[in-house]
C-alpha atoms as a PDB file:
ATOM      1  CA  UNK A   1     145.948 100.893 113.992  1.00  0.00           C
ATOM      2  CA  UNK A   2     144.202 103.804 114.844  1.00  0.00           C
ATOM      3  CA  UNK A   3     144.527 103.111 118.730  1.00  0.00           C
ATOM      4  CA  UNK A   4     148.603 103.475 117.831  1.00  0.00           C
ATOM      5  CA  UNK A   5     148.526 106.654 115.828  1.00  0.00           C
ATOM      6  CA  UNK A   6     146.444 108.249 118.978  1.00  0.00           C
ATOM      7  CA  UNK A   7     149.209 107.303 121.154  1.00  0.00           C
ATOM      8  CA  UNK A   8     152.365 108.190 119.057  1.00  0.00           C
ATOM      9  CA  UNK A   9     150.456 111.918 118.912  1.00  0.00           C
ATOM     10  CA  UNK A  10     150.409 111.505 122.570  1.00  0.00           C
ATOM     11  CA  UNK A  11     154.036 110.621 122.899  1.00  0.00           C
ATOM     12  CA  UNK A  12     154.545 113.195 120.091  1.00  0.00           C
ATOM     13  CA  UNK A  13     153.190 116.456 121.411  1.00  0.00           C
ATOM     14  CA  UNK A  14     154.979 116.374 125.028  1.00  0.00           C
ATOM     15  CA  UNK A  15     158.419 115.046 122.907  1.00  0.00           C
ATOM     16  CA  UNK A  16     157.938 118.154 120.738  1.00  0.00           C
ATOM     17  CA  UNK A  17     158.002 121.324 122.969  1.00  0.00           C
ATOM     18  CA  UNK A  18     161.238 119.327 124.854  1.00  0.00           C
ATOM     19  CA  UNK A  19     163.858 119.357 122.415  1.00  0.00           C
ATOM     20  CA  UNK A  20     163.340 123.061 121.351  1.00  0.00           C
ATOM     21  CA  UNK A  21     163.640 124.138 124.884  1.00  0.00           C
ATOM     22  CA  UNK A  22     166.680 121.310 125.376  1.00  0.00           C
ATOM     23  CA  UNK A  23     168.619 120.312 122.290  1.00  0.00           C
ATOM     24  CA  UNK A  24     171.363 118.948 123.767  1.00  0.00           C
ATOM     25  CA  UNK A  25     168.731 116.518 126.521  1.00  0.00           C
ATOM     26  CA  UNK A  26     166.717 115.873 123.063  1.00  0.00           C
ATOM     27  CA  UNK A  27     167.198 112.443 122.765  1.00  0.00           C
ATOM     28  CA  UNK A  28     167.637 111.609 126.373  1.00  0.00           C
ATOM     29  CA  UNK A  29     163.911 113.532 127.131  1.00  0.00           C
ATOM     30  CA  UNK A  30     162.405 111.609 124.075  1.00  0.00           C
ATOM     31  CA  UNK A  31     162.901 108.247 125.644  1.00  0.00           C
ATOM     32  CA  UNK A  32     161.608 109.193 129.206  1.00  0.00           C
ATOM     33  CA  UNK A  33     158.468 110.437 128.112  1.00  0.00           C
ATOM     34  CA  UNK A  34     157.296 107.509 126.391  1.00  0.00           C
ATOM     35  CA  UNK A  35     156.843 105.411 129.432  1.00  0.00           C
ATOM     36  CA  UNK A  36     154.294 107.836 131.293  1.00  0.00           C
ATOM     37  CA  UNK A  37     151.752 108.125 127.984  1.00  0.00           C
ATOM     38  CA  UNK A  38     152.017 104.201 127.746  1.00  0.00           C
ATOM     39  CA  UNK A  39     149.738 103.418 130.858  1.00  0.00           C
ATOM     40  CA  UNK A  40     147.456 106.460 129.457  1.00  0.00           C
ATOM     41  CA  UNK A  41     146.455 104.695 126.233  1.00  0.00           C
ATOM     42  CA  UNK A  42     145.839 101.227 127.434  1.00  0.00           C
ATOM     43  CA  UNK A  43     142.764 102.317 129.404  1.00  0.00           C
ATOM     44  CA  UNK A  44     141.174 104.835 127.014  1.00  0.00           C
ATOM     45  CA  UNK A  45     141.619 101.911 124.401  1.00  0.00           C
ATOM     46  CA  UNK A  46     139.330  99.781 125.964  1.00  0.00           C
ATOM     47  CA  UNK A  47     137.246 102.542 126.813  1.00  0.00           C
ATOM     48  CA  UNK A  48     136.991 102.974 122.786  1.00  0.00           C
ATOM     49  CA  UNK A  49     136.757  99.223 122.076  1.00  0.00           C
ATOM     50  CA  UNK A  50     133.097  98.931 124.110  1.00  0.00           C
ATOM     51  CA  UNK A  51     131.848 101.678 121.871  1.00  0.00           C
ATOM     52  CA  UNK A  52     133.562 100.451 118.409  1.00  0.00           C
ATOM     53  CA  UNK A  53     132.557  97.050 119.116  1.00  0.00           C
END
């Protein structure tokens, strides 16, 4: 659970400053920035497993 929220804020924060400076490439940005933060969180979760667990 908390691994997702980290990522969403990921996805989030790059998503936000997009449509402001490109409303009408809003929704085309928002779904091609979610495939470069995916490969981002899958290593820094298993970074934070070793520690959690």
């Amino acid at each position: 659970m908390v691994v997702m929220l980290v990522a969403a804020c990921a996805g989030q924060q790059p998503a936000a400053p997009a449509p402001p400076t490109q409303p009408p490439t809003a929704p085309p940005a928002q779904p091609t920035e979610p495939p470069p933060p995916t490969p981002t969180p899958q290593p820094v979760t298993i970074q934070v497993y070793y520690p959690v667990a």
